[in-house]
N, C-alpha and C. Protein backbone atom coordinates (compact mmCIF):
# COMPACT_ATOMS: atom_id res chain seq x y z
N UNK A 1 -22.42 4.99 44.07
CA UNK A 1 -22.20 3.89 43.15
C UNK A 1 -20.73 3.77 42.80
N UNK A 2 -19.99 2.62 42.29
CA UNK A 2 -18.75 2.45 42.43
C UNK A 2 -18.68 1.98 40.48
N UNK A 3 -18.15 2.46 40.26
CA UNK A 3 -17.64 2.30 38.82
C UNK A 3 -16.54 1.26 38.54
N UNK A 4 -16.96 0.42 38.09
CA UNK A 4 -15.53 -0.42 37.74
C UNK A 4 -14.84 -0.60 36.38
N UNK A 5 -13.63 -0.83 36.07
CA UNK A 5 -13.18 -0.88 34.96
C UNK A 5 -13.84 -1.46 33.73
N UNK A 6 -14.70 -2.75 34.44
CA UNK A 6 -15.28 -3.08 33.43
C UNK A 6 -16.59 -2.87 32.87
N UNK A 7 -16.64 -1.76 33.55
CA UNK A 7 -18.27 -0.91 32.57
C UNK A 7 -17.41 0.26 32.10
N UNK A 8 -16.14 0.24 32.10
CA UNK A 8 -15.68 1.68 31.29
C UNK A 8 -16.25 1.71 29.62
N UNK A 9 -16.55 2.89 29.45
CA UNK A 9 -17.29 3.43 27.66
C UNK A 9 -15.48 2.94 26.80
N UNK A 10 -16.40 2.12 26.34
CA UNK A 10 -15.49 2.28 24.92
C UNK A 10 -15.40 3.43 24.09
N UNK A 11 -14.49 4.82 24.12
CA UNK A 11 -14.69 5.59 23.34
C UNK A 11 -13.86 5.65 22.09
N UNK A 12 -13.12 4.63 21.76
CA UNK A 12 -12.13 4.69 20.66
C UNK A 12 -12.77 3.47 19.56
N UNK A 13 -13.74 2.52 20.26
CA UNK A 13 -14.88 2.04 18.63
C UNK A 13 -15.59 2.94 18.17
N UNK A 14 -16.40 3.87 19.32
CA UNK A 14 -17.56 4.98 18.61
C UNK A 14 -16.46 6.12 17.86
N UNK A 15 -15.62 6.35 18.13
CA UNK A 15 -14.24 7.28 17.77
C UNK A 15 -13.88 7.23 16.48
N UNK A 16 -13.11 5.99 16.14
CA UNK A 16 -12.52 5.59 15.44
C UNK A 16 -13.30 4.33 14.28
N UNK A 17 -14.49 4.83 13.96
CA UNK A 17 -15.56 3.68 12.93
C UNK A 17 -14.52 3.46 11.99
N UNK A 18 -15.47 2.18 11.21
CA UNK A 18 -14.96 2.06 10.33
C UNK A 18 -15.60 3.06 8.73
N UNK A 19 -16.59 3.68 8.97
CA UNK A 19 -17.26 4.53 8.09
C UNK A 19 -17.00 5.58 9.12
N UNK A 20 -15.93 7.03 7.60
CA UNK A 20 -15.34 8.00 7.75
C UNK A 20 -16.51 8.91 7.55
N UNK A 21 -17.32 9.45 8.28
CA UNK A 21 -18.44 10.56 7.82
C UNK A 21 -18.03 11.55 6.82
N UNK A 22 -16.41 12.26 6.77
CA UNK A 22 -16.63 12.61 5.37
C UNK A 22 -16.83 12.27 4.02
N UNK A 23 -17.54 10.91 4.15
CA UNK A 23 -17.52 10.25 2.67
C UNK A 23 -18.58 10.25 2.03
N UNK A 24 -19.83 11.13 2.80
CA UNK A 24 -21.37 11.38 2.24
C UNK A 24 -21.18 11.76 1.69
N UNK A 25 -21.84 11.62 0.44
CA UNK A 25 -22.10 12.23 -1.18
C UNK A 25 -20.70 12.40 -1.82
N UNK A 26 -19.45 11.15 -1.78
CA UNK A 26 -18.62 11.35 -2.31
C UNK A 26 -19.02 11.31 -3.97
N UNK A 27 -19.80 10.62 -4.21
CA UNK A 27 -20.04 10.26 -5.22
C UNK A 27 -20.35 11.28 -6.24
N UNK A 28 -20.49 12.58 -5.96
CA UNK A 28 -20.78 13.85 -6.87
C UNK A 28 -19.20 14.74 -6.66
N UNK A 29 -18.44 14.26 -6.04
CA UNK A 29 -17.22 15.08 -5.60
C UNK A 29 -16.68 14.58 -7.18
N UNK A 30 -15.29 15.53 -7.37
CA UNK A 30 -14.45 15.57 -8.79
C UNK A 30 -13.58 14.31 -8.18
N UNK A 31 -12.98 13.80 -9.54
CA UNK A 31 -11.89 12.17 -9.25
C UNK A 31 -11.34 12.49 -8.35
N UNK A 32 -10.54 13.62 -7.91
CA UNK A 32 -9.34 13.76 -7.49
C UNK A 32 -9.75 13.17 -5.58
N UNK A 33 -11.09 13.47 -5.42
CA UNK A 33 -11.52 13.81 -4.05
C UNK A 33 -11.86 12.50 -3.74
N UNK A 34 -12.85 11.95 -5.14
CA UNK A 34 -12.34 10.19 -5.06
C UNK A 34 -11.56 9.30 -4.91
N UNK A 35 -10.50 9.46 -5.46
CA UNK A 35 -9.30 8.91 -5.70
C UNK A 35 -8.77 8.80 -3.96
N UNK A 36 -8.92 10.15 -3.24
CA UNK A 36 -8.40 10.09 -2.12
C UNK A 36 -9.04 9.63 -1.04
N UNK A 37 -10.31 9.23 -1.17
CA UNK A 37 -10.88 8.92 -0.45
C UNK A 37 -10.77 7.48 -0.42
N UNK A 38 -10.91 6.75 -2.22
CA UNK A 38 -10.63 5.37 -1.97
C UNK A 38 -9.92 4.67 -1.31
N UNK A 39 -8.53 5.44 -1.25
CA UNK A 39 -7.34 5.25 -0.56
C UNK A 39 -7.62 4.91 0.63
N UNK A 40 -7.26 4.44 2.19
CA UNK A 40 -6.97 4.34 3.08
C UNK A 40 -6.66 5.78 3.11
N UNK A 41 -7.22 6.74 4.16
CA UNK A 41 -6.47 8.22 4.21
C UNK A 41 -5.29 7.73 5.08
N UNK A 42 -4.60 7.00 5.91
CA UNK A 42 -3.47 7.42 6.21
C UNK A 42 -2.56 7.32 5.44
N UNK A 43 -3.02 6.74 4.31
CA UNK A 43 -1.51 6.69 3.34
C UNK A 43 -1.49 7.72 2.35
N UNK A 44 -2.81 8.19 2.15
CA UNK A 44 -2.75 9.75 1.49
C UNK A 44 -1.82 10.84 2.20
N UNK A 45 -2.06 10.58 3.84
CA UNK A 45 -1.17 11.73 4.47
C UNK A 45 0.12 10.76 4.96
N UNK A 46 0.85 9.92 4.55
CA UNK A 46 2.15 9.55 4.64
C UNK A 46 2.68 9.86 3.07
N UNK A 47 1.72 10.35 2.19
CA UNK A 47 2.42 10.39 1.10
C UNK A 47 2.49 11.71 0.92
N UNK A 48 1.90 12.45 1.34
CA UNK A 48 1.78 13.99 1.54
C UNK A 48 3.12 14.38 2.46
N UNK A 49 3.20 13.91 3.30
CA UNK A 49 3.87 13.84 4.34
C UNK A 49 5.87 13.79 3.58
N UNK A 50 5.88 12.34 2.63
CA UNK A 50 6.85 12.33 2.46
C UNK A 50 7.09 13.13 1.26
N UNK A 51 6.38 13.72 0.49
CA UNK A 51 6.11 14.59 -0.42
C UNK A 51 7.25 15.99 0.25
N UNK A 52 6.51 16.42 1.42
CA UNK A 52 6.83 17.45 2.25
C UNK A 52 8.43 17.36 2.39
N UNK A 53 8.95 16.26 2.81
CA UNK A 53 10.56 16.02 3.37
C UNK A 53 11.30 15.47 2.34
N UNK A 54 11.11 15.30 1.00
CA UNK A 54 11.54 15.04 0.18
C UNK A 54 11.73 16.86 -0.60
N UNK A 55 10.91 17.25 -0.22
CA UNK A 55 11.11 19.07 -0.87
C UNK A 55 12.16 19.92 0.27
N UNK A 56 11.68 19.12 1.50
CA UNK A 56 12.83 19.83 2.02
C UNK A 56 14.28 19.55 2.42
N UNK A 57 14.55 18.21 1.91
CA UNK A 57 15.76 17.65 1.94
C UNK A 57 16.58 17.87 0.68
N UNK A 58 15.67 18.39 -0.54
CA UNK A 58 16.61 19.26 -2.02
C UNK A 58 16.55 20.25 -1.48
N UNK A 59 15.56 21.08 -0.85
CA UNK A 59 15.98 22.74 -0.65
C UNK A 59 17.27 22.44 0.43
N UNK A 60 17.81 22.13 1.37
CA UNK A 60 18.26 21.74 2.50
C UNK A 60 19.76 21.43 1.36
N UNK A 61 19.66 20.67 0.68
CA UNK A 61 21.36 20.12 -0.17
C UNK A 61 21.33 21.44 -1.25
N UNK A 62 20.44 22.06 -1.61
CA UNK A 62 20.74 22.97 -2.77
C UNK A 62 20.86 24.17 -1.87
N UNK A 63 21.26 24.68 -0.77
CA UNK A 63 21.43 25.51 0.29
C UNK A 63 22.80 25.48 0.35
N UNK A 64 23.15 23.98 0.67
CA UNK A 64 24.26 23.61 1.30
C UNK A 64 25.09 23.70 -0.10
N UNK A 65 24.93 23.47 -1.59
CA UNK A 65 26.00 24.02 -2.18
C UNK A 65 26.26 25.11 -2.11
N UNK A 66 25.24 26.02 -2.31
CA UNK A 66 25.23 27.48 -2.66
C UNK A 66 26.24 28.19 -1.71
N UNK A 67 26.10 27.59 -0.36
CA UNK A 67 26.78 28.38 1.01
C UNK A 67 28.56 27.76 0.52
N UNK A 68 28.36 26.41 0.41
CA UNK A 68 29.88 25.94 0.02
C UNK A 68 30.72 26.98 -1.19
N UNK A 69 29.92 27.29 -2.23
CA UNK A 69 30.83 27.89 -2.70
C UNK A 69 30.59 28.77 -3.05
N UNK A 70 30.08 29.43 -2.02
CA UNK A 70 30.37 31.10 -1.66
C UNK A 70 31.53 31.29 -0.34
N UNK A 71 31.81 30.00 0.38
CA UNK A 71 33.02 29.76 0.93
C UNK A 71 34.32 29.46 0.57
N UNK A 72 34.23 28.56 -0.82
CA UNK A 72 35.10 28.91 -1.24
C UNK A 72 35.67 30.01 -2.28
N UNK A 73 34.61 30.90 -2.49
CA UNK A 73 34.86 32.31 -3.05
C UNK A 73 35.61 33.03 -2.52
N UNK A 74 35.03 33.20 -0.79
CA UNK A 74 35.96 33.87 0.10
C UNK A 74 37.03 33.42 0.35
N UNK A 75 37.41 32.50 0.22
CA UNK A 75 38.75 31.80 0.33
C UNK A 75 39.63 31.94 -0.05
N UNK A 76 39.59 31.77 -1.52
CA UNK A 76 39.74 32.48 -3.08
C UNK A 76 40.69 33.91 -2.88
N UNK A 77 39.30 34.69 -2.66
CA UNK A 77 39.80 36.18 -2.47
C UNK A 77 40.46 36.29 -1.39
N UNK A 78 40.15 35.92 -0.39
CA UNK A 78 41.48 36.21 0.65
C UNK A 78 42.67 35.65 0.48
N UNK A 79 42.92 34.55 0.13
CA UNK A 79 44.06 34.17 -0.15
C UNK A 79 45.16 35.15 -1.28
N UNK A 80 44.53 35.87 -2.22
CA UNK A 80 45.14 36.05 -3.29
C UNK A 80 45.32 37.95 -2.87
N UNK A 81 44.65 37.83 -1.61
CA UNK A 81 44.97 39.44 -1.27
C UNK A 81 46.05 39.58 -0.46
């Protein structure tokens, strides 16, 4: 038998529903689990997401003073030796 493109399985409608199966019995879950669920989840995890690079772009500049002036500490002291 010869298969053609156009009997290929749609596997990205059965995939991708529009009803998320983790949402059975949201209704006994605490707000918080609500709240996230109401949401569209991809924007729960773009906000998680920018949550993430927003913590690491202060750790990342509060690094970068600390190293600066402990460079110019050494600087400091060598110069004056």
């Amino acid at each position: 038998m010869q298969e053609t493109a156009s009997t290929a399985v749609d596997t990205l409608t059965s995939s991708y529903s529009d009803r998320w199966e983790g949402l059975e019995g949201i209704e006994q879950s605490s707000g918080f689990v609500q709240f996230m669920a109401s949401n569209d989840l991809i924007f729960v995890v773009l906000g998680v997401s920018l949550i993430i690079w927003f913590v690491l772009l202060f750790y990342l500049i509060k690094v970068d003073r600390n190293v600066s002036k402990l460079e110019e500490l050494i600087k400091d002291s060598s110069d004056e030796a």
